[in-house]
Protein backbone atom coordinates (compact mmCIF):
# COMPACT_ATOMS: atom_id res chain seq x y z
CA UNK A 1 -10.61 38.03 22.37
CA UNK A 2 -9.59 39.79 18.96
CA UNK A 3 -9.97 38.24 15.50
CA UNK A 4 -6.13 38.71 15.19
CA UNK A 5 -5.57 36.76 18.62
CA UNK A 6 -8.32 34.18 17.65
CA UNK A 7 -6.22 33.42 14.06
CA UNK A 8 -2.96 33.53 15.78
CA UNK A 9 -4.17 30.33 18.43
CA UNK A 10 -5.46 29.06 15.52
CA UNK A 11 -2.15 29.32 13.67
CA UNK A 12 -0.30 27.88 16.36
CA UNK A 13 -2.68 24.69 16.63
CA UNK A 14 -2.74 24.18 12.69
CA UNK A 15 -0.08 25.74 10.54
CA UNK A 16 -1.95 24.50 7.44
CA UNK A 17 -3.81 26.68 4.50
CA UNK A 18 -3.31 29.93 5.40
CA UNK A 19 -3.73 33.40 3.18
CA UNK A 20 -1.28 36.31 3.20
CA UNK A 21 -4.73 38.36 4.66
CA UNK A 22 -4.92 36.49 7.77
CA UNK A 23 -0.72 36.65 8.50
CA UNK A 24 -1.42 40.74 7.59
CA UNK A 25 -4.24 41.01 9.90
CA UNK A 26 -2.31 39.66 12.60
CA UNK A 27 0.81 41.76 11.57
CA UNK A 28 -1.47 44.94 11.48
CA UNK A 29 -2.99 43.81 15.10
CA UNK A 30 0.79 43.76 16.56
CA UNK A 31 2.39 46.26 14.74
CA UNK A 32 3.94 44.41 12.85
CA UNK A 33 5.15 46.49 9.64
CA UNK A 34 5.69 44.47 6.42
CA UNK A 35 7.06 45.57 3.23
CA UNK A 36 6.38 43.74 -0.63
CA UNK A 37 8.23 45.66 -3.61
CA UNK A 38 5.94 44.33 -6.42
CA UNK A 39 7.15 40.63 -5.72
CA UNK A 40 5.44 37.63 -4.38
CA UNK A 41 6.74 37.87 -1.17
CA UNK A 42 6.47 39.72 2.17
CA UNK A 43 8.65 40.53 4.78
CA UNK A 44 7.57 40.94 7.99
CA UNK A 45 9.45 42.87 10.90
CA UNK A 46 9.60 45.37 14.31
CA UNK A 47 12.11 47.99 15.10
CA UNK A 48 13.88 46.90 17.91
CA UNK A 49 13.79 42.78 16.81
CA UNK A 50 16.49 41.88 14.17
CA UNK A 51 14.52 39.12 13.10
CA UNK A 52 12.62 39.53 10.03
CA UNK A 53 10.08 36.44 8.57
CA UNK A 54 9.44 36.38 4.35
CA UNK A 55 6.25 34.95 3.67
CA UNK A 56 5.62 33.95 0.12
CA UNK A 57 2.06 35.24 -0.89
CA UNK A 58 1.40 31.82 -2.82
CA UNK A 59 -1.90 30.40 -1.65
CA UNK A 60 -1.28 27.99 0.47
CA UNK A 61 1.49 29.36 2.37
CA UNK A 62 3.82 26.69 3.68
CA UNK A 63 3.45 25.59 8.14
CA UNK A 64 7.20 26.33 7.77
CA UNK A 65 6.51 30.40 7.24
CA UNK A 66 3.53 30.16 9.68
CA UNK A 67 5.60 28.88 12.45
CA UNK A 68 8.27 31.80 11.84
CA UNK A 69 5.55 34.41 11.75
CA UNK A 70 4.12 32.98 15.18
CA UNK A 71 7.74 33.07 16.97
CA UNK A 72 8.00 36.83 15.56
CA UNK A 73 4.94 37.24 17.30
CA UNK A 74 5.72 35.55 20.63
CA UNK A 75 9.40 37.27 20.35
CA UNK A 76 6.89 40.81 19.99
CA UNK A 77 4.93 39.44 23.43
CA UNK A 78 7.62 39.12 25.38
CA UNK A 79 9.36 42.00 24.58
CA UNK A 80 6.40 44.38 24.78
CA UNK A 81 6.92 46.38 21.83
C-alpha cells in the first residue's frame, strides 16, 4: 500500500489535524490537479468531474474540507480517471 492510500484510510477514519502536504500528496497520487493564485486556499479538481473541493491552507484544516476531498477521491475511484 502507498503513502497516499495509507493517509487517505487514515483521512477517512479521522478527519482531524490535517496539513495542506498530506491533502497534496494524495492529490498528486490521483491526479488530482490543484490550483492556489497567491491566496490561502486551494482548489482541488479532475477533468471530466465538475466537482471541485477548496481547501483552506490554515493549519488545521477543518473534517468538513477533509471529507469533501475524500468523496472527490472516491468520485475519482469509481470513475477510473
Amino acid at each position: 500500500m502507498s503513502k497516499a492510500n495509507k493517509l487517505l484510510e487514515q483521512m477517512r477514519n479521522n478527519p482531524r489535524d490535517w496539513r495542506i502536504d498530506d491533502v497534496k500528496t494524495v492529490a498528486e497520487y490521483f491526479s488530482v490537479d490543484w490550483r492556489n493564485m497567491g491566496g490561502s486556499h486551494h482548489v482541488f479538481g479532475v477533468a471530466g468531474i465538475a466537482e471541485k473541493v477548496c481547501v483552506p491552507a490554515h493549519r488545521p484544516i477543518k473534517p468538513a474540507y477533509i471529507r469533501q476531498f475524500v468523496m472527490l477521491i472516491d468520485k475519482i475511484k469509481e470513475s477510473n480517471l
